[in-house]
Protein backbone atom coordinates (compact mmCIF):
# COMPACT_ATOMS: atom_id res chain seq x y z
CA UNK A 1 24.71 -32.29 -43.59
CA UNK A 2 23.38 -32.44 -40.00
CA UNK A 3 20.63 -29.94 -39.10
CA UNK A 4 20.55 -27.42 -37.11
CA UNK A 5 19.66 -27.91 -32.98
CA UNK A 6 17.86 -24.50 -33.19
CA UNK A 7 14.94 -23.17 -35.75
CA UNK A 8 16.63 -21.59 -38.72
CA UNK A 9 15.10 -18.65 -37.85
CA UNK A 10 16.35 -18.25 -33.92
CA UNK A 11 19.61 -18.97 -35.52
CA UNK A 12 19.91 -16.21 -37.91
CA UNK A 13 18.08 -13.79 -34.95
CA UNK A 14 20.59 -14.57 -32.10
CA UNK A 15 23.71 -14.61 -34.68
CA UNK A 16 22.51 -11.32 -35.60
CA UNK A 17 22.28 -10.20 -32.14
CA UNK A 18 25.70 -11.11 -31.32
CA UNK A 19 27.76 -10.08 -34.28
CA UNK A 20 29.81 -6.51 -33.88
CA UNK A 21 28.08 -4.06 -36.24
CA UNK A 22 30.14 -1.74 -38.20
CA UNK A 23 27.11 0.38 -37.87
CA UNK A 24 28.17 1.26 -34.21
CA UNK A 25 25.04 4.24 -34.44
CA UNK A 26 22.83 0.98 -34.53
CA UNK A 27 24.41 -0.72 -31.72
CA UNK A 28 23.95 2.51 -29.05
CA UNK A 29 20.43 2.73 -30.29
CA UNK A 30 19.91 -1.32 -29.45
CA UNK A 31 21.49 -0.87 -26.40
CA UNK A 32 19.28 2.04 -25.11
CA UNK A 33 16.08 0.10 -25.43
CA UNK A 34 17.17 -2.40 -23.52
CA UNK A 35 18.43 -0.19 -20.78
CA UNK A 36 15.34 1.60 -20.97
CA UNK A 37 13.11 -1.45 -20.77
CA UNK A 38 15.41 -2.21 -17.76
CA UNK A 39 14.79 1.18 -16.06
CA UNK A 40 10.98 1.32 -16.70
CA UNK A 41 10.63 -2.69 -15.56
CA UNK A 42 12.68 -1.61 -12.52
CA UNK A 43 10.68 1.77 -11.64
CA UNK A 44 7.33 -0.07 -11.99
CA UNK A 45 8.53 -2.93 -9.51
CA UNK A 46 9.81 -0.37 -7.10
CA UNK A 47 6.60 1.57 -6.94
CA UNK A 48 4.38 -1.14 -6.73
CA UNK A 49 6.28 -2.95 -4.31
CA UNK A 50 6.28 0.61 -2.01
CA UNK A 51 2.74 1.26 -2.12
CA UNK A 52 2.29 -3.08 -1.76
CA UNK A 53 4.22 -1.89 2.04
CA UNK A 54 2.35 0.92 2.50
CA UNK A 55 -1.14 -0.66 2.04
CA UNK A 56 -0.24 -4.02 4.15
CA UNK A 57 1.62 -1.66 6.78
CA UNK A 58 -1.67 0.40 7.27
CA UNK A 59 -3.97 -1.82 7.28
CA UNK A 60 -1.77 -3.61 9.76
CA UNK A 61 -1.61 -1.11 12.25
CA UNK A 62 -5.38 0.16 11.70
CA UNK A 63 -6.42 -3.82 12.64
CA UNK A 64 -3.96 -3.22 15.75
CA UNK A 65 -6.17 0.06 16.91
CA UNK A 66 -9.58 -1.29 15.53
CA UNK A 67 -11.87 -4.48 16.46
CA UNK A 68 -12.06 -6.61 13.74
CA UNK A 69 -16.03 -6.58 14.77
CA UNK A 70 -18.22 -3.81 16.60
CA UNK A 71 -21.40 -4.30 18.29
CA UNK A 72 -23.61 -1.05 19.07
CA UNK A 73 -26.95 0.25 18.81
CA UNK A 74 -28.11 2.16 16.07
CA UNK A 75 -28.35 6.04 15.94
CA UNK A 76 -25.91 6.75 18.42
CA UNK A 77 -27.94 4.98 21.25
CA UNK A 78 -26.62 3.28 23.74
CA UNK A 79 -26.38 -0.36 25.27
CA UNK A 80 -27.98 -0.08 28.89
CA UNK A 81 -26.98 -2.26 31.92
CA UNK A 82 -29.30 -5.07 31.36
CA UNK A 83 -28.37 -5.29 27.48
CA UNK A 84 -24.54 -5.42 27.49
CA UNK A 85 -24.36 -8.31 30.02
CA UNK A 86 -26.79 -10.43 27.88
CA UNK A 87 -25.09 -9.45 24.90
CA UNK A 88 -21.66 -10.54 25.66
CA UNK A 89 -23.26 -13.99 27.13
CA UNK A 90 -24.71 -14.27 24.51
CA UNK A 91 -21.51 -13.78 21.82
CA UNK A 92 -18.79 -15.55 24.05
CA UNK A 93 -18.80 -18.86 22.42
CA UNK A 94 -19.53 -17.87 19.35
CA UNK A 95 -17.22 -19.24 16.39
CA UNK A 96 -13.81 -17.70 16.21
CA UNK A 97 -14.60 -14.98 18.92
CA UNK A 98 -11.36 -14.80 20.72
CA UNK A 99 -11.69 -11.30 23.07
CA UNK A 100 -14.64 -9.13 23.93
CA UNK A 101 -14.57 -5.70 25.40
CA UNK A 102 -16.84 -3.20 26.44
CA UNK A 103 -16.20 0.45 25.45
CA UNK A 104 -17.53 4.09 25.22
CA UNK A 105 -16.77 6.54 22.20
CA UNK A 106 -17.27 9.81 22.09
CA UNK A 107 -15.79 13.20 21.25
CA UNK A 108 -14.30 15.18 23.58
CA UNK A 109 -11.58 18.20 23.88
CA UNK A 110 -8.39 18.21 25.99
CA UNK A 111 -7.41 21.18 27.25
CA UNK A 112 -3.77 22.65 29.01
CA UNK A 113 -3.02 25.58 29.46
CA UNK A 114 -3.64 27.58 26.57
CA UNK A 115 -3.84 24.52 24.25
CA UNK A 116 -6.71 22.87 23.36
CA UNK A 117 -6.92 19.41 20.99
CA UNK A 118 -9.97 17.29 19.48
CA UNK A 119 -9.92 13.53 20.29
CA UNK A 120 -12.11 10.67 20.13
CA UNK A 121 -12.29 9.46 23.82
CA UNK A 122 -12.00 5.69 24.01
CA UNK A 123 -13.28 4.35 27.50
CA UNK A 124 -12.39 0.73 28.27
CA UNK A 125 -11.35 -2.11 30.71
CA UNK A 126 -7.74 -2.22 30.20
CA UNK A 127 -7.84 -6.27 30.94
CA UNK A 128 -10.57 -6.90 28.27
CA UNK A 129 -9.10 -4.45 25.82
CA UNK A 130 -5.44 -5.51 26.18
CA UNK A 131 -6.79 -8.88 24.62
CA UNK A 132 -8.71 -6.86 21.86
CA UNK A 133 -6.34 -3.97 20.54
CA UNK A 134 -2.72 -3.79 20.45
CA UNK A 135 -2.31 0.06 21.27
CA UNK A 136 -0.69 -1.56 24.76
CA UNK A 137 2.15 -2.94 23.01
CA UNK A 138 3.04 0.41 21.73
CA UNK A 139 3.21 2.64 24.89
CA UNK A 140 6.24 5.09 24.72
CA UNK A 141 6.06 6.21 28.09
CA UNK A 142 4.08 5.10 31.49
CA UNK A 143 1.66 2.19 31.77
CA UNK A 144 -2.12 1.53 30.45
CA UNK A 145 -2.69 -0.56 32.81
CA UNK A 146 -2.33 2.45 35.57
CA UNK A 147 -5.92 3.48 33.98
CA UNK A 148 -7.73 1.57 37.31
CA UNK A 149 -11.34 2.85 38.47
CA UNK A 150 -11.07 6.15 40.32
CA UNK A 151 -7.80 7.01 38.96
CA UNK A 152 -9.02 9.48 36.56
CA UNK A 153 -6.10 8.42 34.56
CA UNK A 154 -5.67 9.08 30.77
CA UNK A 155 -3.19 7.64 28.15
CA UNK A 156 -3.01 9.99 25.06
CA UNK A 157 -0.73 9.19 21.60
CA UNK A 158 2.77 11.02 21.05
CA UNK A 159 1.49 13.19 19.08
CA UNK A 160 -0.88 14.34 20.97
CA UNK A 161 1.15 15.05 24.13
CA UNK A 162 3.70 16.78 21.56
CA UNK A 163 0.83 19.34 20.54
CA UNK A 164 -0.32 20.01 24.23
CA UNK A 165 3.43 19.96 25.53
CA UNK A 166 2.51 17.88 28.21
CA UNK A 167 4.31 14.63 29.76
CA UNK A 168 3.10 11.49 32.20
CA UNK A 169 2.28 12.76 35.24
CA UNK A 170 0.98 15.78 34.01
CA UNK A 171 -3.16 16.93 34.44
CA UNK A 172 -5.43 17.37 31.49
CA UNK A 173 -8.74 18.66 31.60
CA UNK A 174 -11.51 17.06 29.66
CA UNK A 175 -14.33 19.00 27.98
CA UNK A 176 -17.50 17.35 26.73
CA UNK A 177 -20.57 19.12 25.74
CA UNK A 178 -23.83 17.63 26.17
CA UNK A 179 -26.05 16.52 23.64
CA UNK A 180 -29.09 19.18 24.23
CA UNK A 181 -26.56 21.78 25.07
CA UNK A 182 -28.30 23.86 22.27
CA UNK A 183 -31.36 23.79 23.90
CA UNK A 184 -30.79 23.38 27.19
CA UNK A 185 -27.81 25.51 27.70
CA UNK A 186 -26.21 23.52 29.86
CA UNK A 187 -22.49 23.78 31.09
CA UNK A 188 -20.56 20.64 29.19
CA UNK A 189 -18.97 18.47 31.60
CA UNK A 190 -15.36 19.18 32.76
CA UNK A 191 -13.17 16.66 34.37
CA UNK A 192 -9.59 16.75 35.04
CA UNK A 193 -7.43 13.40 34.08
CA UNK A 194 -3.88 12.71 35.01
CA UNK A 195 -1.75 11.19 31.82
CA UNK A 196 -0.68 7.70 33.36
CA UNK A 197 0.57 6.84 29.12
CA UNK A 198 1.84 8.18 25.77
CA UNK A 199 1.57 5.24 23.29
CA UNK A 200 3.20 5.68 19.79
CA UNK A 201 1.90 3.65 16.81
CA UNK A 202 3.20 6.17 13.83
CA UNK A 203 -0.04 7.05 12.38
CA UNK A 204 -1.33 10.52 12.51
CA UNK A 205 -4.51 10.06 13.45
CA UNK A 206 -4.14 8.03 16.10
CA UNK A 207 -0.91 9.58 17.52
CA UNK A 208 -2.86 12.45 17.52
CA UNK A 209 -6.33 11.62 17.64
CA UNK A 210 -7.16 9.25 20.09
CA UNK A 211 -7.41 9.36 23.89
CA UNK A 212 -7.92 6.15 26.65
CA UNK A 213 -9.15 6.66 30.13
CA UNK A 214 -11.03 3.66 32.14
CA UNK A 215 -14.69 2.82 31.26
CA UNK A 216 -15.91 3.80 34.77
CA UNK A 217 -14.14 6.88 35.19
CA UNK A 218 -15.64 7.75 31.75
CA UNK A 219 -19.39 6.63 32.75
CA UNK A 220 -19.11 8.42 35.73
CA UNK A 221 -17.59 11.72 34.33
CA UNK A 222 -19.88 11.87 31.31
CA UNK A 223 -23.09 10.86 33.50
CA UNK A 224 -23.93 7.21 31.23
CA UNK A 225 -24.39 5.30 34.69
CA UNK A 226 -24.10 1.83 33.89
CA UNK A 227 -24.15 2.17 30.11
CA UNK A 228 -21.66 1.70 27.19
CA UNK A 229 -21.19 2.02 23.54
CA UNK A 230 -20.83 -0.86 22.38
CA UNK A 231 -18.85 -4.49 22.22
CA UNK A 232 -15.81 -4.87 20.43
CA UNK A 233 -14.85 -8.44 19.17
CA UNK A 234 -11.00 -9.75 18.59
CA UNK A 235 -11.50 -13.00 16.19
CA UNK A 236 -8.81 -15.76 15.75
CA UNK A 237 -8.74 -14.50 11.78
CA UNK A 238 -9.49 -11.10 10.58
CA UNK A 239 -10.52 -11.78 6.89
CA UNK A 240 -13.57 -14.00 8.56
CA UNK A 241 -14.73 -10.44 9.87
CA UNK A 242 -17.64 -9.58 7.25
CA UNK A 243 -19.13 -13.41 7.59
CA UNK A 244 -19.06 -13.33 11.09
CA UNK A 245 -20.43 -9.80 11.58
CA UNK A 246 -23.61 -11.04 9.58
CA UNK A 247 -23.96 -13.85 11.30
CA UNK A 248 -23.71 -12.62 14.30
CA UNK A 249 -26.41 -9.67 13.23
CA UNK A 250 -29.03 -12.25 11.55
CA UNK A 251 -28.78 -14.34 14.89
CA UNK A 252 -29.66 -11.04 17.12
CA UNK A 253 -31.66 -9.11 14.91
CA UNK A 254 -34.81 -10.63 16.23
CA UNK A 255 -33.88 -10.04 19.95
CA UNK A 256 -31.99 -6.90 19.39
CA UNK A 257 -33.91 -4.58 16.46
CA UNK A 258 -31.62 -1.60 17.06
CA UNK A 259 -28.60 -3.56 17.08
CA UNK A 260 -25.91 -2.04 14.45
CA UNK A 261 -22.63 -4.55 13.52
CA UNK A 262 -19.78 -3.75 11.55
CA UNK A 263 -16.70 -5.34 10.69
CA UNK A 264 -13.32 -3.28 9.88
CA UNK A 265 -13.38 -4.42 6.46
CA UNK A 266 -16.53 -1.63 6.06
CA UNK A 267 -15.63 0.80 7.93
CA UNK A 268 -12.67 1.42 5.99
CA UNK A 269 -13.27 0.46 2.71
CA UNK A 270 -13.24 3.69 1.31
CA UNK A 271 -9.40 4.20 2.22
CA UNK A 272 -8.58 0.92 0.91
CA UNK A 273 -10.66 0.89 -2.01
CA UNK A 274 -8.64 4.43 -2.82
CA UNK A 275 -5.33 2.68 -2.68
CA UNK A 276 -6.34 0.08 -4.95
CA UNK A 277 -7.18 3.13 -7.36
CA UNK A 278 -4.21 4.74 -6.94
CA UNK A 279 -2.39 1.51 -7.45
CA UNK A 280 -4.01 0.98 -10.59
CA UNK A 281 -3.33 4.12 -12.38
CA UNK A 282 0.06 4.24 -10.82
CA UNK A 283 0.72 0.46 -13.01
CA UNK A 284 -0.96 2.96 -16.19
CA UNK A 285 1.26 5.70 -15.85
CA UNK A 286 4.45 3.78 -15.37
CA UNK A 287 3.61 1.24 -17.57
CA UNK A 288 3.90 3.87 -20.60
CA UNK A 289 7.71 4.39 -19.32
CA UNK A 290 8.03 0.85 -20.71
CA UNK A 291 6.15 1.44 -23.65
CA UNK A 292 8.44 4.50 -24.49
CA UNK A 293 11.23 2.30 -24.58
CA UNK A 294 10.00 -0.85 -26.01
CA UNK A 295 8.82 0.97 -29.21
CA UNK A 296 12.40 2.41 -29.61
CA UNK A 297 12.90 -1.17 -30.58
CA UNK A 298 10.76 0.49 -34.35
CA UNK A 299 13.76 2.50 -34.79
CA UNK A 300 16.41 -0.02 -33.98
CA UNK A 301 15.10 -2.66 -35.56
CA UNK A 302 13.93 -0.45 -38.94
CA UNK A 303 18.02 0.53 -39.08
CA UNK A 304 19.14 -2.95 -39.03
CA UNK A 305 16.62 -3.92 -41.63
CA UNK A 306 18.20 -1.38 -43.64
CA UNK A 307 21.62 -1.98 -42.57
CA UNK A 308 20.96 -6.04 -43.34
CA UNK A 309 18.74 -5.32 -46.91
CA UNK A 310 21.71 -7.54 -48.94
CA UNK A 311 21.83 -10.37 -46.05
CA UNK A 312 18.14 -10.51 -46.56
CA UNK A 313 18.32 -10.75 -50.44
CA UNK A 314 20.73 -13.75 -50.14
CA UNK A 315 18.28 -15.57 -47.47
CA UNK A 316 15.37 -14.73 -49.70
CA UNK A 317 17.68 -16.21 -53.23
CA UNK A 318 18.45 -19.05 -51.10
CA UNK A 319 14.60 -19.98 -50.29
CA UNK A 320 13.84 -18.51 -47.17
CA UNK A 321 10.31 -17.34 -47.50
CA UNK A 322 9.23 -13.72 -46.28
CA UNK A 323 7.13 -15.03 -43.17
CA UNK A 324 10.84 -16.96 -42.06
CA UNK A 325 12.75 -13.39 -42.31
CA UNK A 326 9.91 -11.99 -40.37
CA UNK A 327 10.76 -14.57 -37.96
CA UNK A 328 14.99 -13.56 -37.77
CA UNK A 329 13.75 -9.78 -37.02
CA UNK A 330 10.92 -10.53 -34.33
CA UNK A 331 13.65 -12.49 -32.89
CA UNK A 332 16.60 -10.07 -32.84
CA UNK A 333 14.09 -7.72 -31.26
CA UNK A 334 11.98 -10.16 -28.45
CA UNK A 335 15.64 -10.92 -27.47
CA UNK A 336 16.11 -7.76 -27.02
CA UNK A 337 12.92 -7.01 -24.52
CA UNK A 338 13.69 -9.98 -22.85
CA UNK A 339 16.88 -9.34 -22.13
CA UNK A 340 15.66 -5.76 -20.91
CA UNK A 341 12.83 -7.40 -18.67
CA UNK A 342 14.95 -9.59 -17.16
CA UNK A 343 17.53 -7.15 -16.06
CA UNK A 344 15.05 -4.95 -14.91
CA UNK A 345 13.26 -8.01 -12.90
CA UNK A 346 16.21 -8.50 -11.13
CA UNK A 347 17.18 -5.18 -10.12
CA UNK A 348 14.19 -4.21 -9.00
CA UNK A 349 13.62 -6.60 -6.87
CA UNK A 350 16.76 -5.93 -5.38
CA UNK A 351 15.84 -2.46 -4.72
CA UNK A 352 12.50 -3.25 -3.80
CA UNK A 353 13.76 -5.86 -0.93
CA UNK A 354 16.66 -3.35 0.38
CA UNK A 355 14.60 -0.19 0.29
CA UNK A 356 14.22 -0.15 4.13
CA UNK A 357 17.89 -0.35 4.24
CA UNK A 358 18.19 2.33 1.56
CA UNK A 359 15.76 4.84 2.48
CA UNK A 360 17.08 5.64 5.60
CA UNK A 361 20.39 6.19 4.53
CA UNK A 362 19.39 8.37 2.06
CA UNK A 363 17.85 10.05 4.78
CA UNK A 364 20.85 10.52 6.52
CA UNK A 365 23.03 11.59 3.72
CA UNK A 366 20.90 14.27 2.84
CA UNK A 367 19.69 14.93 6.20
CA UNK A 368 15.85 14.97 5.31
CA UNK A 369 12.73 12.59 6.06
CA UNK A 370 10.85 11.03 2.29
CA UNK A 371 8.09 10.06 4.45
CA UNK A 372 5.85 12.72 6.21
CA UNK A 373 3.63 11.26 8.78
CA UNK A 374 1.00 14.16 8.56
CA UNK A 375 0.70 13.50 4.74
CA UNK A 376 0.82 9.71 4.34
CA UNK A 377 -0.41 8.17 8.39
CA UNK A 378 2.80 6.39 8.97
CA UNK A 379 6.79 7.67 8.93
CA UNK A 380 8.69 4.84 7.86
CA UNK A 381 9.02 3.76 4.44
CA UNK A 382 7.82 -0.59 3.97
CA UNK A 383 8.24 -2.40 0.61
CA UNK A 384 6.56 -5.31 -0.02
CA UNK A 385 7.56 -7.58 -3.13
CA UNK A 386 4.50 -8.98 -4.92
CA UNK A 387 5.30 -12.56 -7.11
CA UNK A 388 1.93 -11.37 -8.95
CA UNK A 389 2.81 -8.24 -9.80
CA UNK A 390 6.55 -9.07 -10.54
CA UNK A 391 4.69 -11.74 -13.43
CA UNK A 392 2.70 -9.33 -14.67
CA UNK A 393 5.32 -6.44 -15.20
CA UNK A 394 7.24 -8.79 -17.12
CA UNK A 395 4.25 -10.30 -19.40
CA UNK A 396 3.01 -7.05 -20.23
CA UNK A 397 6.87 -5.78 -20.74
CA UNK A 398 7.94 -8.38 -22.72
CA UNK A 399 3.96 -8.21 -24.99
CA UNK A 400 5.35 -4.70 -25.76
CA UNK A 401 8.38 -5.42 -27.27
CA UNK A 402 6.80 -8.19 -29.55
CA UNK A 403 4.21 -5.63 -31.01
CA UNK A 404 6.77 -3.26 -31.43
CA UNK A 405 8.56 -5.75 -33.32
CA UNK A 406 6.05 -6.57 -35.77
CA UNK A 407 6.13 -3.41 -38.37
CA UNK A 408 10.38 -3.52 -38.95
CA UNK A 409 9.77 -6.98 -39.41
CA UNK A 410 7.18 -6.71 -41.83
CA UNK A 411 9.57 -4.53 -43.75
CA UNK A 412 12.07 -6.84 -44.01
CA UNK A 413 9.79 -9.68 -45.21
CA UNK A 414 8.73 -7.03 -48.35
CA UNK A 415 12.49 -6.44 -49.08
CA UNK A 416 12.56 -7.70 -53.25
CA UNK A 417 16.17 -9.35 -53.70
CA UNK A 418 16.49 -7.85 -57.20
CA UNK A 419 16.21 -4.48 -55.73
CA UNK A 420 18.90 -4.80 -52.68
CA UNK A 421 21.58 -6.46 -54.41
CA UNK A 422 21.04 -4.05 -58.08
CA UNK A 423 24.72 -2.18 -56.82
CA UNK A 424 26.27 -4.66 -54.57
């Protein structure tokens, strides 16, 4: 007699899987652990795969608005005339600098009518920061570029001008208290600016944050003469932002004691660092939705134990040793996570990679919006499928259903033959 092509014990397993049970009870129960392997596998992709979008979508459009390096002095000081000039000389050929602009922050309130709004003013040389931010590419309405010296021009986000119900064309009137105002009592500066932009980049705090005039409309109207804030630096790679920052800040510290650089890695770590968090206990939480329904494999596979007690008296008559019907059950029951995992593998990536297309139908259907820009920064909904994660779902799915396999199988290896066939 020829052997078998398969391990006696796969054999027995996957014959058992197949056959029609009269035990039909047995069969639904089977057949609802896999679906709910499936459903768990496929909720855990989708989720992970969202907030995969989310994170690379934000932190895509934050290294749009912010330099991947910033040079300034320390404790709010400023970078005078004679310092900036030497400064930028001094940084232009340095390794992987691409763009360097010059800029002034500070906040200020815009005022119309009876509205009034909190921004951070960002003063800059539309030429040098056109090369260093991408906030041009998302104008809505007007032109950045109109922000020349002596325009007392103004681009403002969407939001913003949404808030203040204003339009291009239309004046705003800036409001920025001195430092000493406390002390001195002195009237804050007031300047009127015309909006020459609206720019739209579908993050709340910078739709509705942020504000751009020219640098020397800003140094004149806030009284800084010749000085700025700082330099911002555009590299040709953003991950090599934290090396070159120190580098850069260990070659000027010397010259430069007061010199402060960051790199946008640290100065928003904390908001990244919170999404990996929330990521993590996300995979937790979900990942017990798998559990739930890989250990309904106990029940399934305890019934067909009992259902199979005289099939597993004739193997053990016929020499197959407890540890080899331990093997037929863990079988019967991996099969059955695999086959779970895999289905929910592959339709969760499908929904993962169509959600953008599924969303906003959704949307439309029931005529609402998922994705609130005041709550979550950004208002369209990105999904991004991760190979790693994908591997790991289905490792720690399918590791599941093998422990949960373990006790029925146990039991099955204990069965005594003299005891299951005594009334057959």
């Amino acid at each position: 007699m020829s052997k078998p092509f398969l391990p006696l014990e796969l054999f027995i397993g996957l014959r058992y899987t197949r056959a029609r049970r009269q035990n039909h009870f047995v069969s639904f129960i089977s057949l609802a652990s896999m679906l709910g392997i499936a459903i768990g596998v496929l909720v855990l992709i989708t989720v992970l795969s969202v907030m995969n979008g989310f994170e690379v979508t934000l932190r895509d459009r934050m290294l749009g608005m912010l330099a991947h390096v910033t040079i300034s002095s320390q404790d709010d000081a400023q970078l005078d005339s004679t310092e900036a000039p030497a400064l930028r000389a001094t940084i232009q050929n340095y390794p992987y600098v691409k763009a360097i602009s010059a800029f002034i922050e500070k906040p200020v309130m815009l005022n119309q009518g009876d509205e009034a709004r909190g921004v951070l003013l960002q003063a800059i040389e539309p030429d040098q920061e056109s090369q260093v931010a991408d906030v041009f590419k998302h104008v809505e309405k007007g032109d950045m570029q109109a922000l020349t010296p002596g325009s007392n021009g103004i681009a403002i986000g969407a939001g913003l001008a949404k808030e203040l119900k204003v339009d291009v064309g239309d004046a705003l009137t800036l409001i920025s208290p001195t430092e000493d105002i406390l002390d001195t009592s002195e009237l804050p500066v007031l300047q009127r600016f015309t909006i020459k932009a609206i720019f739209r980049v579908d993050m709340q705090n910078y739709d509705t944050g942020f504000a751009y005039v020219n640098l020397k409309d800003a140094q004149q109207a806030l009284g800084m003469g010749e000085n700025i804030t700082g330099l911002r630096l555009r590299l040709g790679d953003a991950w090599r932002a934290p090396k070159v920052a120190d580098e850069i800040y260990n070659r000027l510290l010397a010259e430069y004691p007061n010199l402060w650089v960051g790199d946008w890695t640290n100065q928003q770590s904390n908001f990244f660092k919170a999404l990996q968090i929330q990521k993590s206990v996300m995979f937790i939480i979900l990942m017990l939705i798998i559990a739930v329904a890989a250990f309904n494999l106990v029940s399934t596979l305890v019934m067909v134990v009992t259902d199979k007690e005289a099939n597993i008296a004739i193997l053990r008559t016929l020499g197959l040793s407890p540890a080899r019907i331990m093997g037929v059950f863990m079988v019967q029951g991996s099969l059955i996570g695999v086959i779970g995992t895999l289905l929910g593998i592959v339709l969760g990536v499908l929904l993962a990679s169509n959600l953008e297309t599924i969303v906003p139908w959704l949307e439309r259907l029931f005529d609402t919006h998922f994705i609130s820009a005041e709550a979550y920064q950004i208002s369209e909904l990105q999904s991004k499928v991760n190979l790693g994660d994908v591997i790991l779902i289905a490792l720690a799915s399918f590791l599941m259903a093998i422990v949960a396999t373990l006790y029925p199988a146990w039991r099955a290896s204990k069965v005594q033959p003299a005891e299951a066939l005594r009334y057959e």
